[in-house]
C-alpha atoms as a PDB file:
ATOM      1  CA  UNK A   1      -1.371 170.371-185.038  1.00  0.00           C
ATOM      2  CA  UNK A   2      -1.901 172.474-181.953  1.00  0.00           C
ATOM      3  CA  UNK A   3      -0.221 176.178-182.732  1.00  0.00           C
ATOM      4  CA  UNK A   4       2.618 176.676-180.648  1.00  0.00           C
ATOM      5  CA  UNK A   5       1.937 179.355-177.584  1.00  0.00           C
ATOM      6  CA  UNK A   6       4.399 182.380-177.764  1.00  0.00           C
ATOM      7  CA  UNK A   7       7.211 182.006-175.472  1.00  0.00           C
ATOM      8  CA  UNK A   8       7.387 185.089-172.616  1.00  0.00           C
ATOM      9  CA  UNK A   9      10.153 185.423-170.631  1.00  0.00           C
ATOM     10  CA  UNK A  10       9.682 186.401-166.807  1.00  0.00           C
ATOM     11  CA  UNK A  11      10.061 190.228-166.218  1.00  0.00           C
ATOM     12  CA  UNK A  12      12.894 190.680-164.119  1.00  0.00           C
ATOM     13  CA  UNK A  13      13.029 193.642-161.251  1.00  0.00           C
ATOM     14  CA  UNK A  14      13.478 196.878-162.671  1.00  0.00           C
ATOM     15  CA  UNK A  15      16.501 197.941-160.323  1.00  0.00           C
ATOM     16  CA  UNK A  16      17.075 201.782-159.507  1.00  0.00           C
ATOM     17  CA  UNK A  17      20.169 203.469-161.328  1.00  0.00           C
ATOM     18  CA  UNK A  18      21.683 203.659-157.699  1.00  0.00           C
ATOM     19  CA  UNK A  19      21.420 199.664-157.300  1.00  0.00           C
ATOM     20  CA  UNK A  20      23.134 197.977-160.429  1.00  0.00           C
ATOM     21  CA  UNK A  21      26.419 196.748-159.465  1.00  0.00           C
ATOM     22  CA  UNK A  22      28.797 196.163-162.182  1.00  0.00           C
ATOM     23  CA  UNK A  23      29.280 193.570-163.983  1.00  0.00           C
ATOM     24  CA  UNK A  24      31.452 191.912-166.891  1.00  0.00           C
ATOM     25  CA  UNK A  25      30.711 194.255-170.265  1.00  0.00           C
ATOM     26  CA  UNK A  26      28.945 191.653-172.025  1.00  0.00           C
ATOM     27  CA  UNK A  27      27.195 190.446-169.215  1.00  0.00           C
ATOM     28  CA  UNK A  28      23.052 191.185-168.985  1.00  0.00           C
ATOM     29  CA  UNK A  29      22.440 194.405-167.376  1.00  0.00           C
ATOM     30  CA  UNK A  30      21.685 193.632-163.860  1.00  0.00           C
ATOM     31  CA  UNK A  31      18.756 196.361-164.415  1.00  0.00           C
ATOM     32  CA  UNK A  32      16.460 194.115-166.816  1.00  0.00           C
ATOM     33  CA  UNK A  33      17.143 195.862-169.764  1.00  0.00           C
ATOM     34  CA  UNK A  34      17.607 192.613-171.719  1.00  0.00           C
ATOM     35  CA  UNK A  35      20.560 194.593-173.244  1.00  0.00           C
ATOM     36  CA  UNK A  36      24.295 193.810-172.519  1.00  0.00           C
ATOM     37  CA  UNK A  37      26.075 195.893-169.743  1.00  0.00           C
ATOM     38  CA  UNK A  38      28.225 197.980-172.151  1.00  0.00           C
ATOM     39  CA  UNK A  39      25.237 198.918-174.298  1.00  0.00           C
ATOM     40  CA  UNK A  40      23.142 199.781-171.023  1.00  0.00           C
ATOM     41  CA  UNK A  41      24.191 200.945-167.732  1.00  0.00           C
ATOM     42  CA  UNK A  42      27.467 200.084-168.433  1.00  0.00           C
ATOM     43  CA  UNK A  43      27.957 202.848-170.924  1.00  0.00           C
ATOM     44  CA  UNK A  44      27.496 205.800-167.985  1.00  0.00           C
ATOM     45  CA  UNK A  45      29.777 204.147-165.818  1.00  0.00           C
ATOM     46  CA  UNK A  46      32.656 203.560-168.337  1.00  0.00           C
ATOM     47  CA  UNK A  47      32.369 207.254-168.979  1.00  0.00           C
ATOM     48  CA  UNK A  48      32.791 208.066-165.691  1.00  0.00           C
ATOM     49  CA  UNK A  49      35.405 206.323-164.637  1.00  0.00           C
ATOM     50  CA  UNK A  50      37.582 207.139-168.146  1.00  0.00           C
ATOM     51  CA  UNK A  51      36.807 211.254-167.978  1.00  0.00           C
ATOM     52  CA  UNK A  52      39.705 212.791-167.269  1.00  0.00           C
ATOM     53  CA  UNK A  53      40.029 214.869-163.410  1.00  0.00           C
ATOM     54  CA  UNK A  54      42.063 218.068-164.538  1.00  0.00           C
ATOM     55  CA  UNK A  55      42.563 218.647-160.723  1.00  0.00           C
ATOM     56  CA  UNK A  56      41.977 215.277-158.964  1.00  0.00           C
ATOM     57  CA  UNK A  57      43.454 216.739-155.288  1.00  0.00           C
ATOM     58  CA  UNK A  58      41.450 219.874-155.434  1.00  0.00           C
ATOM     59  CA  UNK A  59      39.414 220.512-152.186  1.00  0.00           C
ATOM     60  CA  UNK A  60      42.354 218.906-150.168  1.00  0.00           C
ATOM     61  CA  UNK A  61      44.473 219.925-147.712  1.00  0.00           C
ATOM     62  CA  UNK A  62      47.525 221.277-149.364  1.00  0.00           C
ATOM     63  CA  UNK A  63      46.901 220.695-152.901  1.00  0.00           C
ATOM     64  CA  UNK A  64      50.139 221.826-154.109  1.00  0.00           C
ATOM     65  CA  UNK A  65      51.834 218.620-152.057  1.00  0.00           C
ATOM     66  CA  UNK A  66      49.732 216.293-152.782  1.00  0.00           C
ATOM     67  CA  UNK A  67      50.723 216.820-157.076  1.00  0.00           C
ATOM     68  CA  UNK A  68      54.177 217.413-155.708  1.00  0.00           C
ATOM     69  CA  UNK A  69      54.603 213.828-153.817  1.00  0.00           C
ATOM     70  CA  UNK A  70      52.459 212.243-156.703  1.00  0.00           C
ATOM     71  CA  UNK A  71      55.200 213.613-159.715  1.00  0.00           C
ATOM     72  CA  UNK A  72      58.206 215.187-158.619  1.00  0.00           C
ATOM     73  CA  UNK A  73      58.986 214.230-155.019  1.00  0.00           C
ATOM     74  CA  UNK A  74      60.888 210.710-154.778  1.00  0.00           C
ATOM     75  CA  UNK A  75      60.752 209.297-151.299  1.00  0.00           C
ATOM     76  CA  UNK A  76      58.470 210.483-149.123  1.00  0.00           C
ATOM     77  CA  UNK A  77      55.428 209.813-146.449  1.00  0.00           C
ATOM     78  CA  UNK A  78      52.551 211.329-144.500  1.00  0.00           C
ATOM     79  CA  UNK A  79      50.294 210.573-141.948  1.00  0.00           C
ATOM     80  CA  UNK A  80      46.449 210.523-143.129  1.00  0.00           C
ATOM     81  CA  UNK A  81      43.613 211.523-141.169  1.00  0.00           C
ATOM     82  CA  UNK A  82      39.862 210.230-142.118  1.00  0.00           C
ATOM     83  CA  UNK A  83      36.555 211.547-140.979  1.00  0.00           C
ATOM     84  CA  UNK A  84      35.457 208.544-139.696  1.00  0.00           C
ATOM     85  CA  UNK A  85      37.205 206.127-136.953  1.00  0.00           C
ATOM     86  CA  UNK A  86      39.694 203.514-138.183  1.00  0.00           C
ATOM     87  CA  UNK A  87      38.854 200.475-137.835  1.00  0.00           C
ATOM     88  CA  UNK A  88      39.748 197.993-134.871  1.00  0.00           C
ATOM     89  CA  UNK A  89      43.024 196.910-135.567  1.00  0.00           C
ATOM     90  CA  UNK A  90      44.201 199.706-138.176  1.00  0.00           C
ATOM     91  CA  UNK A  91      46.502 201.897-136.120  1.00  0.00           C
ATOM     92  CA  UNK A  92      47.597 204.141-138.734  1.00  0.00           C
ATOM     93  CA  UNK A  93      47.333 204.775-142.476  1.00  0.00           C
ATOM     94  CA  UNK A  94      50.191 206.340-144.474  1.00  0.00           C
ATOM     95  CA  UNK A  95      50.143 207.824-147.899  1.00  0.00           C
ATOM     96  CA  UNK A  96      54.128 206.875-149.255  1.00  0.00           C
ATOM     97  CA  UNK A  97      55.452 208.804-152.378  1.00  0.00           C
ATOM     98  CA  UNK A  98      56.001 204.568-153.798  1.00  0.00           C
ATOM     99  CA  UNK A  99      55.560 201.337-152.207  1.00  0.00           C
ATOM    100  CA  UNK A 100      58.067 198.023-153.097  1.00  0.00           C
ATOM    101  CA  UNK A 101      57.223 196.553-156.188  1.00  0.00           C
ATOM    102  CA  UNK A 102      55.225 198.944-157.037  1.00  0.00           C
ATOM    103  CA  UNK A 103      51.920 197.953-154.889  1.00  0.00           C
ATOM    104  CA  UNK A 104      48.932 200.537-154.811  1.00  0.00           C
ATOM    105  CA  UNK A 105      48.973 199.395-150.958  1.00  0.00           C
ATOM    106  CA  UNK A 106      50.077 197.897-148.260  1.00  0.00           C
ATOM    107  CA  UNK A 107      48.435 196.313-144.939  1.00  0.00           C
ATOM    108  CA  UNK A 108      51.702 195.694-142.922  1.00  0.00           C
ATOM    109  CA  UNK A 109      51.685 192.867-140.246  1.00  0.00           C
ATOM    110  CA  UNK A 110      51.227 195.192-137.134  1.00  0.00           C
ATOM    111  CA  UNK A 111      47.622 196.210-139.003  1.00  0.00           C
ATOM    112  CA  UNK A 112      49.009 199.773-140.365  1.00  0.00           C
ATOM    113  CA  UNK A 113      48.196 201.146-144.069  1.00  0.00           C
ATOM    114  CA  UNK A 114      50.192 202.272-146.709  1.00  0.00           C
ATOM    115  CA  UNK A 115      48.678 203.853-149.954  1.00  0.00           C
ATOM    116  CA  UNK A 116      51.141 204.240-152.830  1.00  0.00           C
ATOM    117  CA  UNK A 117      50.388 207.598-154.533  1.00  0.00           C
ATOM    118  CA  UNK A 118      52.597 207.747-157.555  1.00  0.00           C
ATOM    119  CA  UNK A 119      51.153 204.232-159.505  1.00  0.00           C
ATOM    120  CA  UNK A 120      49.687 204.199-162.551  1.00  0.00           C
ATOM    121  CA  UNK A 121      45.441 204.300-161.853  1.00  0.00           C
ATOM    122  CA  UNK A 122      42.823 202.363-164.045  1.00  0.00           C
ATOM    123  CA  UNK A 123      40.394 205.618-164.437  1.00  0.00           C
ATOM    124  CA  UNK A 124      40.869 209.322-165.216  1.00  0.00           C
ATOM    125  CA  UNK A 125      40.196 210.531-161.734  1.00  0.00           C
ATOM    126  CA  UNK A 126      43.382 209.438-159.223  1.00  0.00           C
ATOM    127  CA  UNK A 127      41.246 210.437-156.062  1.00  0.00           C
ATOM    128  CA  UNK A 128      38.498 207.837-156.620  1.00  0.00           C
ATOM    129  CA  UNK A 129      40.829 205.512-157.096  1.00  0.00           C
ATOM    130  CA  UNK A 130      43.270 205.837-154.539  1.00  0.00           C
ATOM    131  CA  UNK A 131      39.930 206.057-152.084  1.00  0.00           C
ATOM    132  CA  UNK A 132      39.115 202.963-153.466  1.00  0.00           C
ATOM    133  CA  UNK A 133      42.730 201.261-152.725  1.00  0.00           C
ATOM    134  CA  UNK A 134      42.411 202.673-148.895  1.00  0.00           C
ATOM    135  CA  UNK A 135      38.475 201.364-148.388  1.00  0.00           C
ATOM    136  CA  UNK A 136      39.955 197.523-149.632  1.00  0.00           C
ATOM    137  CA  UNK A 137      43.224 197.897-147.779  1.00  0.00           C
ATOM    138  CA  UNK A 138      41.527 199.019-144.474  1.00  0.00           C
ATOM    139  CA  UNK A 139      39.845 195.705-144.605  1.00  0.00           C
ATOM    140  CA  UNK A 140      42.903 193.582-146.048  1.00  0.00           C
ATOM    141  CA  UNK A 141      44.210 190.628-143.542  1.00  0.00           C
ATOM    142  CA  UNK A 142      47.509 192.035-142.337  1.00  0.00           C
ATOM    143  CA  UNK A 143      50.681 191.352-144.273  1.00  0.00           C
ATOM    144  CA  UNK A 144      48.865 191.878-147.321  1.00  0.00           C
ATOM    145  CA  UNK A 145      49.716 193.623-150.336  1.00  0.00           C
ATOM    146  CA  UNK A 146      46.462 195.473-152.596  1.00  0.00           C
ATOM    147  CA  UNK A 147      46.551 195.182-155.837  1.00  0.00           C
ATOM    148  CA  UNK A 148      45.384 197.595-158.407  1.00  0.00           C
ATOM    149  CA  UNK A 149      41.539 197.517-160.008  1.00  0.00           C
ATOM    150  CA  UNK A 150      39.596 199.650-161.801  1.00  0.00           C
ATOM    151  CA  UNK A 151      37.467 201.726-158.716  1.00  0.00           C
ATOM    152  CA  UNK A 152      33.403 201.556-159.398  1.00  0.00           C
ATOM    153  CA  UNK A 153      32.148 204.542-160.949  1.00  0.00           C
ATOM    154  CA  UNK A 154      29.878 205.782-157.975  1.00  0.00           C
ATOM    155  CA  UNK A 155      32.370 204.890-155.720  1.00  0.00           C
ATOM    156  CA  UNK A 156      34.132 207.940-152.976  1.00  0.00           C
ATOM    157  CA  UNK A 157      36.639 210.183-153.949  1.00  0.00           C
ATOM    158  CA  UNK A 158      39.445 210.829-150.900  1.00  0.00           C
ATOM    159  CA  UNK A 159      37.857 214.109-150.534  1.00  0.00           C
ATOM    160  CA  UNK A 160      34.981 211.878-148.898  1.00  0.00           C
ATOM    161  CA  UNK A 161      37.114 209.808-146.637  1.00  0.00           C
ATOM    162  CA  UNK A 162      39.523 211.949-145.395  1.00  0.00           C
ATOM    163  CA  UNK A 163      39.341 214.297-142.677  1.00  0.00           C
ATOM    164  CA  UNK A 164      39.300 218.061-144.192  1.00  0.00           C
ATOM    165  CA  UNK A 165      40.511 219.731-140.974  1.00  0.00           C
ATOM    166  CA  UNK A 166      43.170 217.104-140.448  1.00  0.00           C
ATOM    167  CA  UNK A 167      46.704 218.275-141.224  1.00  0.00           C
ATOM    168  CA  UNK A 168      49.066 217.368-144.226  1.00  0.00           C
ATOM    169  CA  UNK A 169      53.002 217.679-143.236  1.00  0.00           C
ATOM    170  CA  UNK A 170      54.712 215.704-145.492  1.00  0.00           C
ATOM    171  CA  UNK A 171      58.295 213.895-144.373  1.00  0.00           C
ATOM    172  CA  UNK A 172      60.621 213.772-147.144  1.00  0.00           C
ATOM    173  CA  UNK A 173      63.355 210.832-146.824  1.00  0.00           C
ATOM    174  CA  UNK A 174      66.406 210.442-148.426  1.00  0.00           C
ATOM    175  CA  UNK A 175      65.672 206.756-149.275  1.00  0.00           C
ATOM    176  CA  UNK A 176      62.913 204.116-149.002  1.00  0.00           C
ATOM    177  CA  UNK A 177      63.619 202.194-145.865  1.00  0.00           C
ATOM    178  CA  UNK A 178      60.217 203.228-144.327  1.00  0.00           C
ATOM    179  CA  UNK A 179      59.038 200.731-146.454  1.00  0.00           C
ATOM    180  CA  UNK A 180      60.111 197.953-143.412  1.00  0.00           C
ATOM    181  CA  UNK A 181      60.161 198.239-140.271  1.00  0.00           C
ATOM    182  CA  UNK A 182      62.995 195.362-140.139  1.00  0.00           C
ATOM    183  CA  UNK A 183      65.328 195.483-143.375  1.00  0.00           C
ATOM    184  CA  UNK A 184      66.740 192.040-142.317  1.00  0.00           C
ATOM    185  CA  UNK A 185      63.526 190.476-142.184  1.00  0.00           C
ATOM    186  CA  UNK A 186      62.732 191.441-145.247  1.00  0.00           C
ATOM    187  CA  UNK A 187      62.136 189.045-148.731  1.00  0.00           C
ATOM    188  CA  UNK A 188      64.599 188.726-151.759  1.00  0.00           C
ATOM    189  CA  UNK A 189      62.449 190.700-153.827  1.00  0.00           C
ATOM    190  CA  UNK A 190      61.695 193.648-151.592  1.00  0.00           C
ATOM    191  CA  UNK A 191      65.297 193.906-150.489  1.00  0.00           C
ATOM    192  CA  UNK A 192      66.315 193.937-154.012  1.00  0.00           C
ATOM    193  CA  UNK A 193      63.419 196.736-154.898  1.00  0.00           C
ATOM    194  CA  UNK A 194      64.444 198.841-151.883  1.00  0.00           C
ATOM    195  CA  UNK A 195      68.110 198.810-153.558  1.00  0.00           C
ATOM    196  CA  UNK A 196      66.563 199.784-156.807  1.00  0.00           C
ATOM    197  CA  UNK A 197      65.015 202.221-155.402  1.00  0.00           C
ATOM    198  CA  UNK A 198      67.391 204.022-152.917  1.00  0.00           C
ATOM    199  CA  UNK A 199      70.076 203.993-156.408  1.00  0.00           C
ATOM    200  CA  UNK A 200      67.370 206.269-157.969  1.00  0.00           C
ATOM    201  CA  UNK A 201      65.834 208.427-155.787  1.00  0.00           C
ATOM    202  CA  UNK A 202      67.315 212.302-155.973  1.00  0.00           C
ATOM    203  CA  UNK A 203      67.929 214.162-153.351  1.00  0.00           C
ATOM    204  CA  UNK A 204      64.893 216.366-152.034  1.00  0.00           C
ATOM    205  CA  UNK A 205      64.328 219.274-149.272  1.00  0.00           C
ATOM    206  CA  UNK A 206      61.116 220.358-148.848  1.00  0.00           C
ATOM    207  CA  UNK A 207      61.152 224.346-148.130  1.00  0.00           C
ATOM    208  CA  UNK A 208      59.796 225.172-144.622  1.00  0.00           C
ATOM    209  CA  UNK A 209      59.057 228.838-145.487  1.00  0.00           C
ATOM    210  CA  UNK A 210      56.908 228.680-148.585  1.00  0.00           C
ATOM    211  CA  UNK A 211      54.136 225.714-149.419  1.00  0.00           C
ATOM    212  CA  UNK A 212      54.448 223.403-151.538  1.00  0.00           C
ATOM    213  CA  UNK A 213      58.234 223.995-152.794  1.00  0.00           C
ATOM    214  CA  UNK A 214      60.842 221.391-153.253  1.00  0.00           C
ATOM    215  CA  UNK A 215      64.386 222.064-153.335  1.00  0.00           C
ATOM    216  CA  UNK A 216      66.292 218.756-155.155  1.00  0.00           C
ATOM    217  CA  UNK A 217      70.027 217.744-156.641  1.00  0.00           C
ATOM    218  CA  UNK A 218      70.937 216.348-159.405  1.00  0.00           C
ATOM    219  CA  UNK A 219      74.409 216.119-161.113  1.00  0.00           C
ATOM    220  CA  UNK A 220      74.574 219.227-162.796  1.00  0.00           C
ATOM    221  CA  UNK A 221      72.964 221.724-161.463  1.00  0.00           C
ATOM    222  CA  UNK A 222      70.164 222.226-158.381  1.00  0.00           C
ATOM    223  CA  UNK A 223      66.624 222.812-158.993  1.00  0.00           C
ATOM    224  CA  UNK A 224      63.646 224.177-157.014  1.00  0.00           C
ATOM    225  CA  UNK A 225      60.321 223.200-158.182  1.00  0.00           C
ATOM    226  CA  UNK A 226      57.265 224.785-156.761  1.00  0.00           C
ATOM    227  CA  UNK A 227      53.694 223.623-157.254  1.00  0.00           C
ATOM    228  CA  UNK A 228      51.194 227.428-156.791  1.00  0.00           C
ATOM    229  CA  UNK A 229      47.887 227.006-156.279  1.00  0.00           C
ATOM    230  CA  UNK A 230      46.605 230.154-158.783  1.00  0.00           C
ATOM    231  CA  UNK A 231      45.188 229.941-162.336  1.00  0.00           C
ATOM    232  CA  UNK A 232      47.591 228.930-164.769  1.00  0.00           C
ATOM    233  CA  UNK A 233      47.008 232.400-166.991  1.00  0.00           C
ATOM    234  CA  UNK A 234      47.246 234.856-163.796  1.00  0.00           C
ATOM    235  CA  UNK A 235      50.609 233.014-163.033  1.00  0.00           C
ATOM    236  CA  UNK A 236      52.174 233.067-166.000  1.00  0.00           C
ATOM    237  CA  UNK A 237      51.174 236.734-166.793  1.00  0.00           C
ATOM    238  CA  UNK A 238      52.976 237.580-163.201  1.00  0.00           C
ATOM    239  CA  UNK A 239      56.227 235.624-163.670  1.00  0.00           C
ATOM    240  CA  UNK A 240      56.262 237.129-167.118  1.00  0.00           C
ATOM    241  CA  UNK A 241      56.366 240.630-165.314  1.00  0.00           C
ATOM    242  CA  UNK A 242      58.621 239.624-162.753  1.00  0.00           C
ATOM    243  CA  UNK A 243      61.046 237.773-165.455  1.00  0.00           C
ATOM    244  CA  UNK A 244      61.100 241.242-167.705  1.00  0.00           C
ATOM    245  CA  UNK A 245      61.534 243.241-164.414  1.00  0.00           C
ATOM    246  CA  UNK A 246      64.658 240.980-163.725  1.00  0.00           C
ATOM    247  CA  UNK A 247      63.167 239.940-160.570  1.00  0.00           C
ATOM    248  CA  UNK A 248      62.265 236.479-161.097  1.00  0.00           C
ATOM    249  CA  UNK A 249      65.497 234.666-159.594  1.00  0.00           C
ATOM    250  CA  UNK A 250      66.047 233.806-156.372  1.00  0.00           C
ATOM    251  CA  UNK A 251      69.766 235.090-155.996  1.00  0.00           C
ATOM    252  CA  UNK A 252      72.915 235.317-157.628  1.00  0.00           C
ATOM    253  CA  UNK A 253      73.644 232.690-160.387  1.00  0.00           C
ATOM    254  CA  UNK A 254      69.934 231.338-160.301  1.00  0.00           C
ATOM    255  CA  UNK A 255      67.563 231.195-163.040  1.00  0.00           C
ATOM    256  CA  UNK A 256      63.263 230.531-163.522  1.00  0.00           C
ATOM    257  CA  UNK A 257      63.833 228.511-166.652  1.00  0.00           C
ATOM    258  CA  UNK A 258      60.047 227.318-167.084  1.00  0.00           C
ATOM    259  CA  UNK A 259      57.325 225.319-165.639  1.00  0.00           C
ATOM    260  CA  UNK A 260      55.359 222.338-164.790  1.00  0.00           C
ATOM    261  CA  UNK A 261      51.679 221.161-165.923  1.00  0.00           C
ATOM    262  CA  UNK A 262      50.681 218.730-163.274  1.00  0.00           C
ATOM    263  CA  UNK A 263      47.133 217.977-162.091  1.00  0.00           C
ATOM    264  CA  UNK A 264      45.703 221.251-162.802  1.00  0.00           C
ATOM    265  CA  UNK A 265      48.556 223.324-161.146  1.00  0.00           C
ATOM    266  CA  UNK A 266      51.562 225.014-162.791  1.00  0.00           C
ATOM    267  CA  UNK A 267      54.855 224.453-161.131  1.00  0.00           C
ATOM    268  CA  UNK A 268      57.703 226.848-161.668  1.00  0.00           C
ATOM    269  CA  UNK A 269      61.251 225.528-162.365  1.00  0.00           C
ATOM    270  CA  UNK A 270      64.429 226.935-161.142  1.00  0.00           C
ATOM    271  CA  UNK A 271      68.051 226.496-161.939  1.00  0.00           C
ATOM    272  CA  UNK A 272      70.487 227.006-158.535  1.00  0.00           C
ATOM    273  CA  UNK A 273      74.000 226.520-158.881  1.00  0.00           C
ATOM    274  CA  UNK A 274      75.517 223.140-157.269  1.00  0.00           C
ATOM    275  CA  UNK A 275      76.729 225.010-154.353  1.00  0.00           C
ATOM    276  CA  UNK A 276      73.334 226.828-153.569  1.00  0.00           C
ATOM    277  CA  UNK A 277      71.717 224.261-150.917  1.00  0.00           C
ATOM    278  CA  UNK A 278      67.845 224.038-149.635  1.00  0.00           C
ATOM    279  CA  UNK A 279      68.557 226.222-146.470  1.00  0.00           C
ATOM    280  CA  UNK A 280      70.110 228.774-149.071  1.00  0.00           C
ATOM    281  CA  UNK A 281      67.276 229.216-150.466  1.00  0.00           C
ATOM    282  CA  UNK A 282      64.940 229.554-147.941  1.00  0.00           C
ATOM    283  CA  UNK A 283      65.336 233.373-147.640  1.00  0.00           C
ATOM    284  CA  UNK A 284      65.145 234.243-151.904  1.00  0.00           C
ATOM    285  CA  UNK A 285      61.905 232.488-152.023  1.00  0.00           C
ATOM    286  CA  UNK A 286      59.937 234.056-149.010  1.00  0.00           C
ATOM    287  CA  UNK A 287      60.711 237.015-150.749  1.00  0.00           C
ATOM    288  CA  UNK A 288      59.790 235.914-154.104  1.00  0.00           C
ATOM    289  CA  UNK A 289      56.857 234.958-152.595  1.00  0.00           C
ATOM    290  CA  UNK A 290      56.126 238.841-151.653  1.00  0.00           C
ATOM    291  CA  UNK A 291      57.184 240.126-155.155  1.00  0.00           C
ATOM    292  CA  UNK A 292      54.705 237.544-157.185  1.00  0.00           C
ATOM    293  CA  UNK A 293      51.953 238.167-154.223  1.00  0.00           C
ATOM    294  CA  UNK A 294      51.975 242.174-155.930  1.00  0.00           C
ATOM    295  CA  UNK A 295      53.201 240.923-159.711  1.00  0.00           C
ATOM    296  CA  UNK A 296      50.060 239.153-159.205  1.00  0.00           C
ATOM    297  CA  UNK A 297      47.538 241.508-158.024  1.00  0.00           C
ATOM    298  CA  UNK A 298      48.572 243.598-161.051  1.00  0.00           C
ATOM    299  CA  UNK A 299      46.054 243.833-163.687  1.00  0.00           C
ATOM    300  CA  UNK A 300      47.535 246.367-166.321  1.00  0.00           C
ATOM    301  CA  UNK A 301      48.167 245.087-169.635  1.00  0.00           C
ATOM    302  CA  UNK A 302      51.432 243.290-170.404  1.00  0.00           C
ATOM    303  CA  UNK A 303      54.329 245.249-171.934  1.00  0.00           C
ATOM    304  CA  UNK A 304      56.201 244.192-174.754  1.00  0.00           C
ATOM    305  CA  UNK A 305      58.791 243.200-172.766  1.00  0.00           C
ATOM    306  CA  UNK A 306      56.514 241.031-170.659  1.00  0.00           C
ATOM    307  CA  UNK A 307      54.689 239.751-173.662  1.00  0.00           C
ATOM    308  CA  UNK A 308      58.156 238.105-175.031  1.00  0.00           C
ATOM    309  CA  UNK A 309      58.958 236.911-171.526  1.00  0.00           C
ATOM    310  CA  UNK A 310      55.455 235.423-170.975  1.00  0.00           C
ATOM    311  CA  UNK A 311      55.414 233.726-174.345  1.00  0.00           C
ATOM    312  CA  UNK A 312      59.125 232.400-173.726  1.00  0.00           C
ATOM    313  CA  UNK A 313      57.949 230.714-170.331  1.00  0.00           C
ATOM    314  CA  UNK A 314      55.182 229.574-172.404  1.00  0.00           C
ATOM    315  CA  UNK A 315      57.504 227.701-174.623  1.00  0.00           C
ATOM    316  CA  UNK A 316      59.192 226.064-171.938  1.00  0.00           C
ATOM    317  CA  UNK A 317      56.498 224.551-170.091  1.00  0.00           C
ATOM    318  CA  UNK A 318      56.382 220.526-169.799  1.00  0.00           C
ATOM    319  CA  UNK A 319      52.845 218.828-169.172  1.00  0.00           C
ATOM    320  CA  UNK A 320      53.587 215.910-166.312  1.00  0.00           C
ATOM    321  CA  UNK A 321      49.777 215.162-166.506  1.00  0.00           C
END
């Protein structure tokens, strides 16, 4: 009997790492490995796209809005610039607070963008996937809702696509109707989404004299919440000084009663009374702004005093993210 000649298998291209698209996890690796995806190539990218961003907005404009219209800030929009040209037939692109039914984006009829900011993202880094939402809804067919995928591991960040020098004013509404252009033309379900919405949303100033502050209302009692861009330690070891000093309010019947962790940044909480409205507190927090400017140029060791305040504040903080 005539021996059986081994069996080779073609050699398939050895791709470079920058090449291999993605594929299915047990799929072949598309780089001739032989070896499944999740055992090869697969296994980098998976880790990239899971590793956690502490501070996914850093290098943007305004930092300290971007983490405050991503957790705290219900209802509001602003006007992105990229680097490079929009395409033909994109007049504008938005980034909205939340879009109706909850849709990463939107390409509206007319051809405009809007990127929902505050949905939940497939990786641990929200600006690579948001830039991936905006690269698939730039070339969406208009009146077309995006819907939400896990973004490829070596794919941009928005720090790549948007314009650096361009400016970041957020416009805070006091409900959701930018979401149509024409309410009555609208369908069943976003009508009844828009209603949900608009029942929920909290009142919300943003400050004009300080960045990055929001004043909002609730039942009880009024709150200002203000996202600052410095390390979390140097911060809390200057509103512990201020706090012990008794200078950490921002006028009669207020109170700092603790802090945000959100996206890298610590956001200070206060309590106003009911009465005490955004434009009331414009004044207190320019000039708390001037007494934590020298609190935190101040490197003496804590006090005591400022010890117990610090690790009070410490106690009260709540991680958003």
């Amino acid at each position: 009997m005539a021996k059986k000649r081994p069996q080779t298998k073609a050699k398939q291209p050895q791709l470079k790492d920058g090449e291999i698209p993605v594929v299915g996890a047990r799929e072949p690796c598309p780089c001739g490995s032989g070896r499944r995806y999740k055992a090869c190539h697969g296994r980098a990218a998976a880790h990239a796209v899971t590793e956690l961003v502490q501070r996914p907005f850093e290098g943007l404009p305004r930092e300290g809005d971007w983490v405050a219209l991503r957790e705290l800030v219900p209802a509001a929009t602003v006007e992105l610039k990229l680097k490079e040209s929009l395409p033909e037939g994109v007049p504008s692109v938005t980034l909205a607070t939340v879009l109706p039914m909850a849709w990463p984006a939107l390409r509206r009829d007319d051809g405009s963008v809007l990127i929902g900011l505050q949905n939940d993202t497939a990786s641990g880094d929200i600006s690579r996937d948001l830039a991936d939402t905006l690269q698939r809804a730039l070339t969406a067919r208009p009146g077309t809702p995006i819907q939400g995928r896990r973004a490829p591991a070596d794919g941009p960040r928005l720090q790549e696509l948007l314009d650096p020098e361009g400016a970041f004013e957020p416009v805070v509404h006091s409900g959701f109707e930018f979401w149509v252009p024409d309410a009555e033309q609208s369908t069943p379900e976003v009508t009844a989404s828009l209603e949900r919405a608009n029942a929920a949303a909290i009142p919300t100033v943003k400050l004009s004299g300080v960045d990055a502050a929001y004043w909002c209302e609730t039942p009880d009692k009024n709150h200002l919440r203000w996202v600052m861009p410095y390390p979390e330690e140097q911060l809390l070891d200057a509103l512990a000084r201020l706090h012990a000093a008794g200078r950490s309010n921002l006028g009669e019947g207020t109170r700092l009663v603790g802090s945000f962790r959100a996206h890298g940044l610590t956001v200070p909480v206060w309590d106003l009374p009911t009465g005490v409205t955004a434009d009331d507190v414009e004044k207190p927090a320019a000039e708390f702004a001037e007494r934590l400017a020298t609190a935190l140029a101040s490197d003496t060791p804590l006090t005591p005093d400022e010890r117990r305040a610090r690790g009070g504040l410490t106690n009260r903080q709540v991680t958003l993210s």
